[in-house]
Protein backbone atom coordinates (compact mmCIF):
# COMPACT_ATOMS: atom_id res chain seq x y z
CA UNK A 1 0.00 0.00 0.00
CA UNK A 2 1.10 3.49 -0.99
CA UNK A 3 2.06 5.08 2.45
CA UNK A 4 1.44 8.86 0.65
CA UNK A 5 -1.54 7.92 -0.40
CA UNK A 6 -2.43 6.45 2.73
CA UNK A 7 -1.66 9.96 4.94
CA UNK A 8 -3.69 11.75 1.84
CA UNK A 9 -6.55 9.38 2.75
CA UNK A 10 -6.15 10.26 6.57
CA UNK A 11 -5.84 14.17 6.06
CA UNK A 12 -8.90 14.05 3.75
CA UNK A 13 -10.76 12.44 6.59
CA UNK A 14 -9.58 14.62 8.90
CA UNK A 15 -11.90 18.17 8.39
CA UNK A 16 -15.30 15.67 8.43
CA UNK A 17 -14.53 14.07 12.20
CA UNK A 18 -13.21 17.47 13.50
CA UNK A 19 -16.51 19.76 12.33
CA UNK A 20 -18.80 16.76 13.25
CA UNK A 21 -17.70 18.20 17.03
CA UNK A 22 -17.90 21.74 16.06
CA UNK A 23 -21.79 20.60 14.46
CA UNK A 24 -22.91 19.04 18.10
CA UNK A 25 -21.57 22.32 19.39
CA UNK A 26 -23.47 24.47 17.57
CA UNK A 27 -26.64 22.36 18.54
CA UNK A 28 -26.09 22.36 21.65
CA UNK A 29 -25.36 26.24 22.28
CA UNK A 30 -28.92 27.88 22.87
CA UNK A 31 -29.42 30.49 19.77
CA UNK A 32 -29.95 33.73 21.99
CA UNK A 33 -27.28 36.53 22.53
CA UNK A 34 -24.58 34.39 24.17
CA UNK A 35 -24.29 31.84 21.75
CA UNK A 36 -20.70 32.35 20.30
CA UNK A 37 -19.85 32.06 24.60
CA UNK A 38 -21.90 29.28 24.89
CA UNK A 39 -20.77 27.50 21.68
CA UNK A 40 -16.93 28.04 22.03
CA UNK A 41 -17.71 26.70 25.63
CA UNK A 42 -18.87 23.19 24.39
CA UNK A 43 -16.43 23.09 21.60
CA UNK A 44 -12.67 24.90 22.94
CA UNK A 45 -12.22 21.89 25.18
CA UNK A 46 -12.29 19.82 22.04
CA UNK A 47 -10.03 21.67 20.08
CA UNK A 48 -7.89 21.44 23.05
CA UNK A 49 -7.53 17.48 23.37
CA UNK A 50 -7.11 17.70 20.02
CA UNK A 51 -4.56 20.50 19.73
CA UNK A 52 -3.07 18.31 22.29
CA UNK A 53 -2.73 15.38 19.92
CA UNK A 54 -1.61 17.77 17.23
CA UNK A 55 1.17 19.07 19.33
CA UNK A 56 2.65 15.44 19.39
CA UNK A 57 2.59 15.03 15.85
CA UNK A 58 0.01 12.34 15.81
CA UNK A 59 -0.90 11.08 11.91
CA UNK A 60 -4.11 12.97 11.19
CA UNK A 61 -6.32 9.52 11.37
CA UNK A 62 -5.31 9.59 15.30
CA UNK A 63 -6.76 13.32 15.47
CA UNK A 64 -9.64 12.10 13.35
CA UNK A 65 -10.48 8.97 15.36
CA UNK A 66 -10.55 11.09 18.95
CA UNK A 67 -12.19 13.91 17.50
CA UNK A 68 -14.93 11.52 16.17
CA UNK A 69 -15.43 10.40 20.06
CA UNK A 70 -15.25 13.50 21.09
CA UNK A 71 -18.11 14.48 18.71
CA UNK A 72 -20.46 11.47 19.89
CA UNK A 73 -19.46 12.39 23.83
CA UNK A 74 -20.51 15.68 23.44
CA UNK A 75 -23.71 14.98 21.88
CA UNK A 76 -24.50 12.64 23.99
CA UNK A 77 -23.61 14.19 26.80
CA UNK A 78 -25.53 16.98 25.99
CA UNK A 79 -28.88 14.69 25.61
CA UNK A 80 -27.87 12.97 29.07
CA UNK A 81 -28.01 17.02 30.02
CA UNK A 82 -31.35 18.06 28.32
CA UNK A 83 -33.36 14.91 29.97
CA UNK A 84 -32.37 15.29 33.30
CA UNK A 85 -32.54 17.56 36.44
CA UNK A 86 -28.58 17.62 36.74
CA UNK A 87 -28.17 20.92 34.87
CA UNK A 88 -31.18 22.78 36.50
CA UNK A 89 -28.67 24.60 38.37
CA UNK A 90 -26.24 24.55 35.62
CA UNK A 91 -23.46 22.93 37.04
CA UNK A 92 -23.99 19.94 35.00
CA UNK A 93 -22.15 21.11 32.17
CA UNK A 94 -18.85 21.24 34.71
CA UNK A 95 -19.16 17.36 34.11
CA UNK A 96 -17.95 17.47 30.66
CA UNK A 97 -14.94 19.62 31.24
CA UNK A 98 -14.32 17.56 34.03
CA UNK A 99 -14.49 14.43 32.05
CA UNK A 100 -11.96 15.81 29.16
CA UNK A 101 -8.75 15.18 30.79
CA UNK A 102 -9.59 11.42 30.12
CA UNK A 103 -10.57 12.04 27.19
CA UNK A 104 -6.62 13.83 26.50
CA UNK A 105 -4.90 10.89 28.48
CA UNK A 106 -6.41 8.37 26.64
CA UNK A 107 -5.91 9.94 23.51
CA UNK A 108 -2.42 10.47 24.28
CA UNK A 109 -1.80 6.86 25.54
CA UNK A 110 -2.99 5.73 21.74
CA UNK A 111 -1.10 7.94 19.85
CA UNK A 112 1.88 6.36 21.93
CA UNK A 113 0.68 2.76 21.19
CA UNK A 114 0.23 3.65 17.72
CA UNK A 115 3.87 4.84 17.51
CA UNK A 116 5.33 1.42 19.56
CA UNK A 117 2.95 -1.16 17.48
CA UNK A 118 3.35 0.88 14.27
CA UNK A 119 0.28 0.45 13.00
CA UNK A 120 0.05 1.28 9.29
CA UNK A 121 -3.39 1.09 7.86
CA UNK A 122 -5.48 4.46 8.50
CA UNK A 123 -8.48 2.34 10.10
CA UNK A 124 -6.43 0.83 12.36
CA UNK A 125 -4.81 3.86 13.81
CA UNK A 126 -8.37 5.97 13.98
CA UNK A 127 -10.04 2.85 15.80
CA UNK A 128 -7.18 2.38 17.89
CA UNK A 129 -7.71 5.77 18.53
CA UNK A 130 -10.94 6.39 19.11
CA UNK A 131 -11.19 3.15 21.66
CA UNK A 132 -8.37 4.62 23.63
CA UNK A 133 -10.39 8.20 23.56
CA UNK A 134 -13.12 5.90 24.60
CA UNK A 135 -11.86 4.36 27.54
CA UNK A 136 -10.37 6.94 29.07
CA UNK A 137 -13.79 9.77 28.75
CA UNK A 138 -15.04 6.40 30.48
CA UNK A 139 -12.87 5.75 33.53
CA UNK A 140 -12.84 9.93 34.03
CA UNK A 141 -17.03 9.91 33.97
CA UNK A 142 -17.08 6.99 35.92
CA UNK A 143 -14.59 8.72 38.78
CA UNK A 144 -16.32 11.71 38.57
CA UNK A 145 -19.70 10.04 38.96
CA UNK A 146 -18.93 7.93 42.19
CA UNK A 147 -16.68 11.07 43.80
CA UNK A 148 -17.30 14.86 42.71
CA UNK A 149 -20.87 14.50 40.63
CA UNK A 150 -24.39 13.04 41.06
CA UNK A 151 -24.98 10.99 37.65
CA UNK A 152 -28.37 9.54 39.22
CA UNK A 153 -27.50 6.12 38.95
């Protein structure tokens, strides 16, 4: 397999995973005179993790494979936010900032696996990815959930 044509495939993929997180965003921010606040507040900590991965020269199918995650976290962490009573007071968004730093450590521990196992194939690295984005927004919810935050269950 053409490795150049391989990181073309992986760049091109890239923009699509990265505004499917800015998309949830703008969903998510109410539509009154504080959205841009409201909407860089969902999204920032995104572009974070991912300017995190970025910063360690990750191959883009790493970025795009967390940032994918990242997207379906969000959203659903923003349904999670609309159905329940956690957010009357609006400290329920605090949850998904809190929960980010696992979503960066996991990240970060893939991109390093990737690197040792040196994976090849662009669907392998963005899975690998993504699972390790996975599990570690996982084991952060679930810590924050039996410590700092009422989940209600």
């Amino acid at each position: 397999m053409d490795t150049q044509q391989d990181f073309t495939n992986e760049s091109f993929a890239l923009l699509p995973s990265v505004l499917a997180g800015v998309a949830v965003a703008i969903v998510l921010a109410p539509k009154d005179d504080y959205f841009l606040g409201n909407f860089m507040f969902w999204w920032i900590p995104q572009a974070i993790v991912l300017g995190i991965l970025i910063s360690f020269t990750s191959r883009p199918a790493v970025v795009s494979g967390a940032a994918v995650i990242l997207a379906i976290y969000l959203a659903a962490y923003g349904s999670w936010l609309s159905l329940t009573a956690i957010n009357d007071n609006g400290l329920g968004i605090l949850g998904y900032l809190f929960s980010l730093p696992g979503a960066a450590v996991g990240a970060i521990a893939g991109a390093y696996f990737i690197k040792q196992r040196n994976y090849q194939r662009a669907v392998v690295v963005g899975s690998v990815a993504a699972a390790s984005t996975l599990v570690g927004l996982v084991l952060n919810q679930l810590l924050l959930c039996n410590t700092l935050m009422y989940c209600g269950f």
